[in-house]
N, C-alpha and C. Protein backbone atom coordinates (compact mmCIF):
# COMPACT_ATOMS: atom_id res chain seq x y z
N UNK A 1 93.31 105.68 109.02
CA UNK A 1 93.98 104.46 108.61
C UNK A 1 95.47 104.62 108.93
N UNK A 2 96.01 103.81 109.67
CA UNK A 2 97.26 104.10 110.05
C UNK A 2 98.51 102.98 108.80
N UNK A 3 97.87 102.63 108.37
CA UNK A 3 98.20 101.55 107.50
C UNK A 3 99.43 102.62 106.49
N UNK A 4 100.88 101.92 106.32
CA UNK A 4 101.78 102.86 105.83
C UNK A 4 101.58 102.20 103.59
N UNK A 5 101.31 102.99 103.51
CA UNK A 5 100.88 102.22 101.87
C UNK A 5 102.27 101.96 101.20
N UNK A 6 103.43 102.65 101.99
CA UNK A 6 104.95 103.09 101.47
C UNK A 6 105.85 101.81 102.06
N UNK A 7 104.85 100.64 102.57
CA UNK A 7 106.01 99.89 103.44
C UNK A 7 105.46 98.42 103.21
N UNK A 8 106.10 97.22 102.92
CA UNK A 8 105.60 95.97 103.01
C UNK A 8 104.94 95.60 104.14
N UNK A 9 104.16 94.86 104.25
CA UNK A 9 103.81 94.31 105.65
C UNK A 9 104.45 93.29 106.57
N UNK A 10 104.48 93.17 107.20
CA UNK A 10 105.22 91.63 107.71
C UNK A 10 104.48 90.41 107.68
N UNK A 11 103.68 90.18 106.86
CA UNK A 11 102.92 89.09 106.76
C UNK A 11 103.34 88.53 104.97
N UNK A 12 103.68 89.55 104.37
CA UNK A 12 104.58 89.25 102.98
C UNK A 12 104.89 88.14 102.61
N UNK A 13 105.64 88.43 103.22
CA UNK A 13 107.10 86.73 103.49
C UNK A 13 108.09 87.62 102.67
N UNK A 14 108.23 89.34 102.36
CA UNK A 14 109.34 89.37 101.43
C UNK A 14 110.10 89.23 102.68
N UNK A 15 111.28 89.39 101.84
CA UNK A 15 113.05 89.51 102.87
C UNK A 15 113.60 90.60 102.29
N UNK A 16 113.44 92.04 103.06
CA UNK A 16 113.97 92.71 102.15
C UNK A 16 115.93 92.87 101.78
N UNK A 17 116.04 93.63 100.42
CA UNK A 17 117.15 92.97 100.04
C UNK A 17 116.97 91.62 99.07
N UNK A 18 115.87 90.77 98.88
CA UNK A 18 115.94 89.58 98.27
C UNK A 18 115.33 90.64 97.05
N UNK A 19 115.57 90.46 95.46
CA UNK A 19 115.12 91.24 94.30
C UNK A 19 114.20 90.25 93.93
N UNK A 20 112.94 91.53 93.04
CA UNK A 20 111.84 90.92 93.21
C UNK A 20 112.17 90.86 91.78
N UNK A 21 112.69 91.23 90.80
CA UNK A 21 113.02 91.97 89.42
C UNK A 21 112.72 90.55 88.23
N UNK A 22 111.86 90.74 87.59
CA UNK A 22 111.36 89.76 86.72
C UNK A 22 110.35 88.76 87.32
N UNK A 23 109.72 89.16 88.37
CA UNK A 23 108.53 88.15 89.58
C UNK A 23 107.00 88.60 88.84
N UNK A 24 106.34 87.32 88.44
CA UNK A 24 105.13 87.93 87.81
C UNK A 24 103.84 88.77 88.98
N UNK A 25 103.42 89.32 88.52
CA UNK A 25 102.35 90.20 89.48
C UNK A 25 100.93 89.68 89.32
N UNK A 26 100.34 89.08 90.32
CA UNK A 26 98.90 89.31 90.44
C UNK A 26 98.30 89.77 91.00
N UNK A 27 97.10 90.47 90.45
CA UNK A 27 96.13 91.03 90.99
C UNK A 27 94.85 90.13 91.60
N UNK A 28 94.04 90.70 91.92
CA UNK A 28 93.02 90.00 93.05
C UNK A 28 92.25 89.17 91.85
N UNK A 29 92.11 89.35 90.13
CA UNK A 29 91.42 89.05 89.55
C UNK A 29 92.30 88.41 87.81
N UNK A 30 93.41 88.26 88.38
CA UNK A 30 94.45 87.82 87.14
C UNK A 30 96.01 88.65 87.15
N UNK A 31 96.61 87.95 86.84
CA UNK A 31 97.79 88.54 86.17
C UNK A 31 98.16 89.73 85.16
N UNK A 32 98.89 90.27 86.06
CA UNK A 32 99.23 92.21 84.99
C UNK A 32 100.45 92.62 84.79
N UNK A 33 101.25 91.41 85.09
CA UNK A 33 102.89 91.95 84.40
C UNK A 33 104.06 91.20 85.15
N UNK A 34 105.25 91.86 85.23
CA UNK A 34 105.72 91.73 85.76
C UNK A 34 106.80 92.93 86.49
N UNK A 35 107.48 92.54 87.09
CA UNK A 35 108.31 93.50 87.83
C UNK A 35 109.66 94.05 87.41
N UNK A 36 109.48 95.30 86.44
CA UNK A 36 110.79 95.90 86.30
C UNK A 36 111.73 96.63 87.26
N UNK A 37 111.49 97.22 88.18
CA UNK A 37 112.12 97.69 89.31
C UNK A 37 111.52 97.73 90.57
N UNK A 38 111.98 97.73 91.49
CA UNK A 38 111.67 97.60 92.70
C UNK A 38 112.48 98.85 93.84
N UNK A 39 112.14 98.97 94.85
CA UNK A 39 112.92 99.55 96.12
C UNK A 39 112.17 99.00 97.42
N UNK A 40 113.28 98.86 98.08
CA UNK A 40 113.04 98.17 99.64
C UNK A 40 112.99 99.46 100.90
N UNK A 41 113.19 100.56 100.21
CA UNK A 41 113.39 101.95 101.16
C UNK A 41 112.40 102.17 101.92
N UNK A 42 112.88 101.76 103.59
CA UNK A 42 111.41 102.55 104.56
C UNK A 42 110.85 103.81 103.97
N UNK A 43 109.85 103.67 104.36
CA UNK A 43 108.93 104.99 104.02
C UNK A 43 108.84 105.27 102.46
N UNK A 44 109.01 104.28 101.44
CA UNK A 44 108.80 104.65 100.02
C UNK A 44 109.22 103.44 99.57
N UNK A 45 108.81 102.29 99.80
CA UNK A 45 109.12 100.84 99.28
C UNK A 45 107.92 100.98 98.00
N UNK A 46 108.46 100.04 96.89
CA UNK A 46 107.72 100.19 95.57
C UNK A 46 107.89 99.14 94.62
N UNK A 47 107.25 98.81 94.37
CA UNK A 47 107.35 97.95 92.64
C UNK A 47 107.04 98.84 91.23
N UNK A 48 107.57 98.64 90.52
CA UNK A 48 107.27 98.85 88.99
C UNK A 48 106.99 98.11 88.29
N UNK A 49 105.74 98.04 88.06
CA UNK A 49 105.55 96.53 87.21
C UNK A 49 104.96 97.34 85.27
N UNK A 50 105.86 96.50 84.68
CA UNK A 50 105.48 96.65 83.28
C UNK A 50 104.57 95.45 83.01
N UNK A 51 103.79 96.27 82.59
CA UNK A 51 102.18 95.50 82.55
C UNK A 51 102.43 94.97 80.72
N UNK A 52 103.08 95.32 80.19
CA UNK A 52 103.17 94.61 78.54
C UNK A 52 101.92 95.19 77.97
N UNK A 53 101.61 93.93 76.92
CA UNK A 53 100.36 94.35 75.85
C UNK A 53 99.35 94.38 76.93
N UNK A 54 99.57 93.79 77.99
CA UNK A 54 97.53 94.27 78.78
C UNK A 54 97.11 95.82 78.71
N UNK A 55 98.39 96.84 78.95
CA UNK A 55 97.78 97.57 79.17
C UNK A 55 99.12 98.74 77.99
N UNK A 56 98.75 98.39 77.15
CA UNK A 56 99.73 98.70 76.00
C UNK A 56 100.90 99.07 76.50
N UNK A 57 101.94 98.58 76.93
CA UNK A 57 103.00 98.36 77.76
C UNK A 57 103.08 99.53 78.71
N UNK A 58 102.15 100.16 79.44
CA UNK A 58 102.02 101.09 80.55
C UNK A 58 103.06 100.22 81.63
N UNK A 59 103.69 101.60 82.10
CA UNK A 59 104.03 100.76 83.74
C UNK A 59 103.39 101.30 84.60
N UNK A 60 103.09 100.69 85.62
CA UNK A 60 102.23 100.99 87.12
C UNK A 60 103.29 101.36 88.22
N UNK A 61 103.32 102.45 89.09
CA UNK A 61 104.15 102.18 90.12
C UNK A 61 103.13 101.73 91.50
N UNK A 62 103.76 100.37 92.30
CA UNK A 62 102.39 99.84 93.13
C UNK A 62 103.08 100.59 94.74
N UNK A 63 102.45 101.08 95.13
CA UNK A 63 103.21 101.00 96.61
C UNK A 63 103.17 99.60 97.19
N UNK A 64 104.27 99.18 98.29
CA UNK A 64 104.73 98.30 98.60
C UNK A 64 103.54 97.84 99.50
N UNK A 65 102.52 98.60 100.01
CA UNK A 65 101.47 98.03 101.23
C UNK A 65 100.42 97.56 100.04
N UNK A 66 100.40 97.91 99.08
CA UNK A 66 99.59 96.65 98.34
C UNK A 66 99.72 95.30 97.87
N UNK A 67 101.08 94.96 98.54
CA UNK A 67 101.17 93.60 98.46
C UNK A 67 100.71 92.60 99.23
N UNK A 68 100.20 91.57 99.05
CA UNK A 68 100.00 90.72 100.40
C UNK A 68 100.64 89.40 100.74
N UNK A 69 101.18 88.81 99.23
CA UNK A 69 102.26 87.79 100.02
C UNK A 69 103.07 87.95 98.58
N UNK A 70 104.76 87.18 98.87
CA UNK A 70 105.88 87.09 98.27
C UNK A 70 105.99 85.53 98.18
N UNK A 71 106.16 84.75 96.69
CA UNK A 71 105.96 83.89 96.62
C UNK A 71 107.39 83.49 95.81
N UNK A 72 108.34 83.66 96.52
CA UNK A 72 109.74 83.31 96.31
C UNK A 72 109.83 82.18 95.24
N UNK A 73 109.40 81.20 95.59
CA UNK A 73 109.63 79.66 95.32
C UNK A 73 108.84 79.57 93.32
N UNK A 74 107.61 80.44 93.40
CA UNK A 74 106.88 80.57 92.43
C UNK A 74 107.21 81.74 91.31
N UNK A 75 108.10 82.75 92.03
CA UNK A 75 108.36 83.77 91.21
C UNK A 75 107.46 84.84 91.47
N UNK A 76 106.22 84.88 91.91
CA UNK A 76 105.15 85.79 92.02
C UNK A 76 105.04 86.59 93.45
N UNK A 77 104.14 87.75 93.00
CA UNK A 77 104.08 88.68 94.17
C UNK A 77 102.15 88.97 93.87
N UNK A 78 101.88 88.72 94.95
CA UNK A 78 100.24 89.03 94.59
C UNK A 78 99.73 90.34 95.57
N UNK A 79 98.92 91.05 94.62
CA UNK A 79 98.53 92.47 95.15
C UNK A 79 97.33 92.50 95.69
N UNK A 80 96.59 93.56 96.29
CA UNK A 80 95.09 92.90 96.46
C UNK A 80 94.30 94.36 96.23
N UNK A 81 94.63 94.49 94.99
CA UNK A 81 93.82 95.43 94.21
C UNK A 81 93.46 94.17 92.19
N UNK A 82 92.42 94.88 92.01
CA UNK A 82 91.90 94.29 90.87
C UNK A 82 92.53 95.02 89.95
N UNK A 83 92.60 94.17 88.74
CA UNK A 83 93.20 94.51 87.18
C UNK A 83 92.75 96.07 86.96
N UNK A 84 91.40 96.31 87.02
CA UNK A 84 90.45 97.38 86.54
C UNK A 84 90.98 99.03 87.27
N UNK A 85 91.40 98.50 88.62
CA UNK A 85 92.11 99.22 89.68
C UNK A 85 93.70 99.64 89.15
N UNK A 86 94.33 98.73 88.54
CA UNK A 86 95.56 98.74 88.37
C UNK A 86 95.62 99.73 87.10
N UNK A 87 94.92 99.19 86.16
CA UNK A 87 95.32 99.66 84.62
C UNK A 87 94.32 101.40 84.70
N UNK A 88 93.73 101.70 85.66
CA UNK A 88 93.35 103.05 85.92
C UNK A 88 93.85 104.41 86.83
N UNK A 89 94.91 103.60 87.13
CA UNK A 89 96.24 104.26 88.27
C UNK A 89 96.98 105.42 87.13
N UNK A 90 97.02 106.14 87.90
CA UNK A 90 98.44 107.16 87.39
C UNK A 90 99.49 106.49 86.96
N UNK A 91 99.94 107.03 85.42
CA UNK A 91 100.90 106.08 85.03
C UNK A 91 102.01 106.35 85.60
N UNK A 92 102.93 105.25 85.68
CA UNK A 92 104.59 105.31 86.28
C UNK A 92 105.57 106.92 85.34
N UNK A 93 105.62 107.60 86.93
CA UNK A 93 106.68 108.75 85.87
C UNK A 93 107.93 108.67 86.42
N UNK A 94 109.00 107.90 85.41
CA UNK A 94 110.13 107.66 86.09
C UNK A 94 110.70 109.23 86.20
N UNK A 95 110.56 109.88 85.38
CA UNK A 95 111.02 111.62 86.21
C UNK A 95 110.68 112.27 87.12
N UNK A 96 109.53 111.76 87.80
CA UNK A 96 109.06 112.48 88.79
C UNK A 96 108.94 111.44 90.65
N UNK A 97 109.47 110.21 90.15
CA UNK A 97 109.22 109.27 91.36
C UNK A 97 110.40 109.13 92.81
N UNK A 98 111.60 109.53 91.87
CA UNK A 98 112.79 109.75 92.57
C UNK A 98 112.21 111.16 93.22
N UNK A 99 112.68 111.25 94.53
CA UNK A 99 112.47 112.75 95.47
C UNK A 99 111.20 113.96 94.89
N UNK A 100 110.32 113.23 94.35
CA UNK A 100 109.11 114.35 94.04
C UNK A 100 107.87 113.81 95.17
N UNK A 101 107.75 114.42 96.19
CA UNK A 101 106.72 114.11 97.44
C UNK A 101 105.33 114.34 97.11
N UNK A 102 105.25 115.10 95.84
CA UNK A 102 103.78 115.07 95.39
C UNK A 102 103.20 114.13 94.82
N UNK A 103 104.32 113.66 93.80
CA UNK A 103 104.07 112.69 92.93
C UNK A 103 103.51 111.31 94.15
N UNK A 104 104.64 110.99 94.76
CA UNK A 104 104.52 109.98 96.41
C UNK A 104 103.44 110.15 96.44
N UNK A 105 102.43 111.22 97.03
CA UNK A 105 101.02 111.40 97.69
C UNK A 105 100.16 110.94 96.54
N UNK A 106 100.70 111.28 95.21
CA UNK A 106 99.33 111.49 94.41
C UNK A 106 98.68 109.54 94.19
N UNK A 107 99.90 108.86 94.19
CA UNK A 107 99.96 107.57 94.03
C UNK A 107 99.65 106.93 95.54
N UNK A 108 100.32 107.51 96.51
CA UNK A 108 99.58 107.10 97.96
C UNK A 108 97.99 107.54 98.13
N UNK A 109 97.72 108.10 97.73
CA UNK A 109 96.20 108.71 97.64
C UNK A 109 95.21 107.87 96.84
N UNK A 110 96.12 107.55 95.35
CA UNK A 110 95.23 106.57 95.25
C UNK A 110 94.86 105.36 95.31
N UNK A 111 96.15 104.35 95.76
CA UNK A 111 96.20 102.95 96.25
C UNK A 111 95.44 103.07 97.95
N UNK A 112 95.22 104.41 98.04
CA UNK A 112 95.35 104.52 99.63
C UNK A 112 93.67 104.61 100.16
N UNK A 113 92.77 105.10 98.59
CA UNK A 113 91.81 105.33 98.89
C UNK A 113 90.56 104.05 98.03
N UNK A 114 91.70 103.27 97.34
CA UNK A 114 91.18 101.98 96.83
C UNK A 114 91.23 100.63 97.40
N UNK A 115 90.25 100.16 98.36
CA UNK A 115 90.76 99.23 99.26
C UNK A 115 89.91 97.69 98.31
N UNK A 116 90.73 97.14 97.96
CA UNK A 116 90.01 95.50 97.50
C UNK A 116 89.36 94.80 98.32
């Protein structure tokens, strides 16, 4: 799969540089939060979405190739992984996401090996 899980696609519609920060998130099967942080960085583009009471306020970190479109106008960003997929992910470790390349793989590994 040559598919980069670390990079938006160009079929998005994001613009990067435009902040996604407070954009609600859906999944292939409902809504799971919204977006507390973001990065636009080649090779490690990302959302953080705080999922709230769905998933007792867990955050998710999504890689950026699970997005499939940017819905500016609406506020939303839709993913194309399912709720069930999302809320069973490795939780967000903001200590370990900045420059830890394992942590990168362990979360590329598994958005990478879960295809919707």
């Amino acid at each position: 799969m040559s598919e980069n899980i670390w990079g938006y696609q160009p079929t998005t519609g994001h613009t990067v540089g435009n902040t996604l920060i407070g954009y609600k998130v859906e999944a292939t099967d409902g809504s799971i939060g919204k977006v507390d942080k973001h990065s636009d960085d080649v090779g490690s583009a990302y959302l953080v979405v705080d999922t709230g009471v769905w998933v007792f306020g867990k955050h998710v970190l999504l890689p950026a190739g699970t997005v499939t479109r940017v819905d500016a106008a609406e506020e939303k960003i839709y993913v194309n992984r399912t709720k069930a997929e999302i809320k069973d992910a490795p939780e967000f470790d903001k200590d370990k996401h900045i420059g830890d390349a394992g942590y990168h793989e362990q979360i590329g590994g598994y958005y990478g090996g879960h295809r919707a």
